[in-house]
Protein backbone atom coordinates (compact mmCIF):
# COMPACT_ATOMS: atom_id res chain seq x y z
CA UNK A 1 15.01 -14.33 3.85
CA UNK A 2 13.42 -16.42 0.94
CA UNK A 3 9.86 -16.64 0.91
CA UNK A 4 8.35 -19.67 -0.64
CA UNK A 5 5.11 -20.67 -1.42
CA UNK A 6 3.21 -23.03 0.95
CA UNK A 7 3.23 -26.62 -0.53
CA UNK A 8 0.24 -28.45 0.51
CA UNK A 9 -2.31 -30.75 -1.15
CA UNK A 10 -4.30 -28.85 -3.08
CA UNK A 11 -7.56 -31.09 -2.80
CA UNK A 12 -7.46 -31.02 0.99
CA UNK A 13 -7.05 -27.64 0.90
CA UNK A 14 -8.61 -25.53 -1.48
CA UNK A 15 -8.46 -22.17 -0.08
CA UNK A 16 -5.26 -21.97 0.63
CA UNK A 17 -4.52 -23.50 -2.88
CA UNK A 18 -6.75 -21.06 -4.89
CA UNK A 19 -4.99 -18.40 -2.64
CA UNK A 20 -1.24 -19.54 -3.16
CA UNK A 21 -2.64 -19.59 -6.94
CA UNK A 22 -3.40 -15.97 -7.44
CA UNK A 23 -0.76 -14.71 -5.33
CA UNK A 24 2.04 -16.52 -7.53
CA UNK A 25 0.44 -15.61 -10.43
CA UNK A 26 0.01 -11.86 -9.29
CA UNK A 27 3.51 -12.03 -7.94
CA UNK A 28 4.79 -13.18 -11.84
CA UNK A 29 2.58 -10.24 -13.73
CA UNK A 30 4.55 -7.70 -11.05
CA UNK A 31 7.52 -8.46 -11.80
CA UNK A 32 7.10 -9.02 -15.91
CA UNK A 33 6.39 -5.03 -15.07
CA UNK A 34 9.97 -4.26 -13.38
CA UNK A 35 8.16 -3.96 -9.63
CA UNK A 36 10.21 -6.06 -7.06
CA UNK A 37 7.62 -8.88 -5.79
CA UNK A 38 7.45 -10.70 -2.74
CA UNK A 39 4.58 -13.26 -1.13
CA UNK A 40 4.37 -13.17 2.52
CA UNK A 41 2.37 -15.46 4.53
CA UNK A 42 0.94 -13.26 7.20
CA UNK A 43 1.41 -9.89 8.40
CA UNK A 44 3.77 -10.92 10.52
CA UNK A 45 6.33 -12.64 8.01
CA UNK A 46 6.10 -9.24 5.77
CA UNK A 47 7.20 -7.18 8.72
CA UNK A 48 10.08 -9.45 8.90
CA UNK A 49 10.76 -9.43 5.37
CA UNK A 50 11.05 -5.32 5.66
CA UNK A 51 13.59 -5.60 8.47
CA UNK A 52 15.44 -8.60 8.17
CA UNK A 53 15.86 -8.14 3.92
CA UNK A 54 14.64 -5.01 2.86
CA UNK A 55 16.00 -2.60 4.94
CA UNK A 56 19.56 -3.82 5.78
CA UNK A 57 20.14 -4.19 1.88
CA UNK A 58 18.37 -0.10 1.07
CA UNK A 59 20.01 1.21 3.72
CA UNK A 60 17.90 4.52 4.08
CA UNK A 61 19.13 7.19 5.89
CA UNK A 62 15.69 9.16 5.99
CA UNK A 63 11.98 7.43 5.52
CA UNK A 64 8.69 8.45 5.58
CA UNK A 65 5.01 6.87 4.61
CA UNK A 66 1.44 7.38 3.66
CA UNK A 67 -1.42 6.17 4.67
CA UNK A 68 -2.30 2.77 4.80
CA UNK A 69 -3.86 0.52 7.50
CA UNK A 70 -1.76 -2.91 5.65
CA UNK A 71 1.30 -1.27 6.48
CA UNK A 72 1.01 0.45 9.58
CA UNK A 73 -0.10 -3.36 10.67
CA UNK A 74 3.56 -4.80 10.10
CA UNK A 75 5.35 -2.48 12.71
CA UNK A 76 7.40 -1.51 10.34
CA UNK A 77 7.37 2.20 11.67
CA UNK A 78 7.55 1.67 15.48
CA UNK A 79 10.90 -0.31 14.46
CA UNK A 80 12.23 2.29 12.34
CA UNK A 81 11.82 4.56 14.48
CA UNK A 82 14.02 2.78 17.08
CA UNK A 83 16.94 2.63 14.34
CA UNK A 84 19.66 4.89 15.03
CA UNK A 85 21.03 7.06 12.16
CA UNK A 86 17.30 6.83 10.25
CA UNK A 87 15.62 10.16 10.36
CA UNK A 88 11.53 9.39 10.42
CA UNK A 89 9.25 12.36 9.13
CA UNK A 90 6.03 11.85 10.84
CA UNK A 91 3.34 12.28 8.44
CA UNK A 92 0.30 11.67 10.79
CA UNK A 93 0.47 13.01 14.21
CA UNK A 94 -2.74 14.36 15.59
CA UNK A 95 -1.27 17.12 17.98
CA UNK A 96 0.41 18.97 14.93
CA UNK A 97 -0.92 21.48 12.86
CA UNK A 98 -2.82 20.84 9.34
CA UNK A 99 -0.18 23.12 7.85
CA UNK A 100 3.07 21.60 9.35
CA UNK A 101 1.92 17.72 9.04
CA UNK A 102 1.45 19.48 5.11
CA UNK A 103 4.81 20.26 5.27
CA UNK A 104 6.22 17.47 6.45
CA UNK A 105 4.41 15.59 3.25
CA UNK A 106 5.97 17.24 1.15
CA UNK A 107 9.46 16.88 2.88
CA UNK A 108 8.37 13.20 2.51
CA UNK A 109 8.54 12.84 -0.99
CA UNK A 110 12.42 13.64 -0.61
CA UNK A 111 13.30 10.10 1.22
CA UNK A 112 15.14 7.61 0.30
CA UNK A 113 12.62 5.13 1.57
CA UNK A 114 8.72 5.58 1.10
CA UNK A 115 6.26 2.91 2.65
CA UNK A 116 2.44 2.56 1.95
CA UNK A 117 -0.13 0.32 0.80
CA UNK A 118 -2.36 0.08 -2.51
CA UNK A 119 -6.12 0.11 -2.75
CA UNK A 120 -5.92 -2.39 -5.68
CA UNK A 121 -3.40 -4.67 -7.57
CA UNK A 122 -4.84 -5.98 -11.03
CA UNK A 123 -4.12 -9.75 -12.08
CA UNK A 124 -1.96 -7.72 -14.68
CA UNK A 125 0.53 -6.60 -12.62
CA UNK A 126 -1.21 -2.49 -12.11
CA UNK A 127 -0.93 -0.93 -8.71
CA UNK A 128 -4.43 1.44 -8.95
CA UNK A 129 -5.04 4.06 -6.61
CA UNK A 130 -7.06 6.91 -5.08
CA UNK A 131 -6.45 9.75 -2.96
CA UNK A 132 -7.15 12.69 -1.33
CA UNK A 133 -4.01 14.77 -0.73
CA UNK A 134 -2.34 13.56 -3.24
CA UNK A 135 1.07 12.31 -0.84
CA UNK A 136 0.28 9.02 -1.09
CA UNK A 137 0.23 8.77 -4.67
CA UNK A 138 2.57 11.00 -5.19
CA UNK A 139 5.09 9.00 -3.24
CA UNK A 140 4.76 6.02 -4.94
CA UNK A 141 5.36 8.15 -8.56
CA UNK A 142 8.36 10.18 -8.05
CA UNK A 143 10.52 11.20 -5.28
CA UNK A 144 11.55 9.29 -2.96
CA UNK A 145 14.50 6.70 -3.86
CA UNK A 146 12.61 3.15 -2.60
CA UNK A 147 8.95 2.62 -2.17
CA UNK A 148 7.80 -0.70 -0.51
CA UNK A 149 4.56 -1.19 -1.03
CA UNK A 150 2.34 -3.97 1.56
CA UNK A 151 -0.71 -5.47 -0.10
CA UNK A 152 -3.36 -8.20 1.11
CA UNK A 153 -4.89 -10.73 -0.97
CA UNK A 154 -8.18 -9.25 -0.84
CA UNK A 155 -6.94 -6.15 -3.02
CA UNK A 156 -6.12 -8.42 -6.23
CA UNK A 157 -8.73 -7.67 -9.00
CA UNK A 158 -9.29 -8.90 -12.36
CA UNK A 159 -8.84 -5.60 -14.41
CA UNK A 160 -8.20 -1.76 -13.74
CA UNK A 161 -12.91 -2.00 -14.41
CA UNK A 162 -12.94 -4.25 -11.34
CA UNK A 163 -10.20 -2.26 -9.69
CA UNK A 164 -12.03 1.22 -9.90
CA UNK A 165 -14.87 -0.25 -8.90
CA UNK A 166 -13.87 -2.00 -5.65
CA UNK A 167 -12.30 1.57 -4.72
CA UNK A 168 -14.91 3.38 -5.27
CA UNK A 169 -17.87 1.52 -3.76
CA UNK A 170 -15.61 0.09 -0.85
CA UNK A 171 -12.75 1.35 -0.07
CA UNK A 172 -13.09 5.07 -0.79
CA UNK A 173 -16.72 4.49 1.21
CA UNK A 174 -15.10 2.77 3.95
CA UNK A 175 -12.13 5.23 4.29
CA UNK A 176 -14.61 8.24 4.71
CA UNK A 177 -16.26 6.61 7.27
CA UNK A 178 -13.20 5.68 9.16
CA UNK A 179 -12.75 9.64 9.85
CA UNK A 180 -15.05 11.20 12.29
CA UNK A 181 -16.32 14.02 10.96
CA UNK A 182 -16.06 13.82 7.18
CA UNK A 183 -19.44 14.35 5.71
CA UNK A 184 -19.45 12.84 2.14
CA UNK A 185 -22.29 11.29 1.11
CA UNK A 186 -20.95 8.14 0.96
CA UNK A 187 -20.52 8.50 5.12
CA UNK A 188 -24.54 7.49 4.92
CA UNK A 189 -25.17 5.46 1.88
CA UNK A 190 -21.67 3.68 1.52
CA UNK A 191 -22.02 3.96 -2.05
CA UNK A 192 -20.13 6.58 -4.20
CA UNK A 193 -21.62 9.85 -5.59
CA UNK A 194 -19.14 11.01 -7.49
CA UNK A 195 -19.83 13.95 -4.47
CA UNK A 196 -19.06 18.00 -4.39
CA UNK A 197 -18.52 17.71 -0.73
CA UNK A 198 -15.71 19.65 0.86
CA UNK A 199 -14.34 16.64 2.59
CA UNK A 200 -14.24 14.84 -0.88
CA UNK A 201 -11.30 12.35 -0.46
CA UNK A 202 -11.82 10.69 -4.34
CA UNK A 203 -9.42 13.55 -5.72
CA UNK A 204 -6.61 11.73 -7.72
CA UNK A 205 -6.25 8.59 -9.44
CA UNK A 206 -2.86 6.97 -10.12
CA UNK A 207 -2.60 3.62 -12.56
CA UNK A 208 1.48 2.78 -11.98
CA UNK A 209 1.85 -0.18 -14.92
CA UNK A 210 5.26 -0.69 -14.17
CA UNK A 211 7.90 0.72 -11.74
CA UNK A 212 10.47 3.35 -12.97
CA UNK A 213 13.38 2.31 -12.52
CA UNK A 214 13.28 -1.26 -12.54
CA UNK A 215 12.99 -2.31 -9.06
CA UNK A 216 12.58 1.01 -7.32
CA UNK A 217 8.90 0.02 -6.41
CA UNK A 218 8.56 -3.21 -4.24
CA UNK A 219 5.63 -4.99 -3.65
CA UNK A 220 5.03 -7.51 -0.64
CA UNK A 221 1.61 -9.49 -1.34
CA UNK A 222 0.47 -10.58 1.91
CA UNK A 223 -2.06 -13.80 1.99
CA UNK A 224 -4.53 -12.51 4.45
CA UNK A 225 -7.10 -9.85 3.51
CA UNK A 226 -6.37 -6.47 5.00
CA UNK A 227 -6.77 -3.37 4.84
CA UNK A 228 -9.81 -1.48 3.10
């Protein structure tokens, strides 16, 4: 599958042409850094992509993921988890114990195929990111063989400044609030504190300028916003 950009007149639509814009653009800087790139139109399309492209050319025989509402929303784990001869570790699964769903992130780092999301993508081609455990981040670094990473549109900043910034006083806000029962401060001011709170989830920062090997890191750029 070959994903184009949309061709359209640019002064009837201007959205969509500022949009198509900075994805190409974004798309260009990723690659200049040895990441795989891909734009997708909607959701949708990159859930295709991962099936149709990405997966019958990896071939993984074991995959795994970490957190991240953008990917979870292409299905790509419901349909792996249908695939015979493709063991799934289950990273989230609220009936399991803390210490085994532990366990079982650490197993994940030992896949060939890792998916997730990023909480920002500079116009320079850096994936920046911030987490709690540590899994997510430390899947995309080192371990597992493939990473596919799904982004939307509305994570593209100007610099790794802007980047930090849009995690910290949106996402990282937004993502404690999304969990019942964590009591940062940010829960009640959405703003961050930079807290000592026990359910602190701002615990390590990852800047990956370029993927290591070439290629082992793909991006899909997705042009809707979603995710945090």
């Amino acid at each position: 599958m070959l994903l184009k950009p949309l061709q359209f007149n640019t002064m009837d639509k201007p959205i969509e042409s500022y949009w198509n814009h900075r994805l190409t653009e974004c798309k260009t800087a990723l690659e200049k850094n040895n990441f795989d790139a891909y734009i997708a139109d909607t959701i949708s399309q990159a859930g295709a992509l991962i099936t149709d492209e990405l997966l019958p050319a990896l071939r993984p025989h074991s995959v795994s993921w970490g957190d991240s509402e953008s990917m979870l929303k292409t299905g790509i784990i419901e349909t792996v988890e249908k695939m015979p001869g493709i063991e799934l570790i289950k990273t989230f699964e609220a009936s399991v114990a803390r210490e085994e769903i532990i366990e079982r992130r650490r197993q994940a780092l030992l896949t060939d195929l890792f998916f997730t999301g990023s909480n920002a993508v500079t116009e320079a081609g850096q994936l920046v990111n911030l987490d709690m455990v540590g899994n997510r981040v430390g899947g995309i670094t080192f371990g597992p063989r493939q990473v596919v990473i799904v982004v939307g549109r509305n994570k593209i900043v100007a610099d790794l400044e802007s980047a930090m910034r849009r995690i910290r006083d949106y996402a990282a806000p937004l993502n404690a609030i999304r969990h019942p029962g964590w009591k940062t401060p940010c829960v009640k001011t959405r703003r961050c504190h930079d807290c000592k709170s026990p359910d602190r989830i701002c615990n390590v920062w990852t800047i990956t300028e370029k993927s290591y090997p070439k290629g082992r890191i793909k991006v899909i750029l997705v042009n809707e916003d979603l995710g945090l």
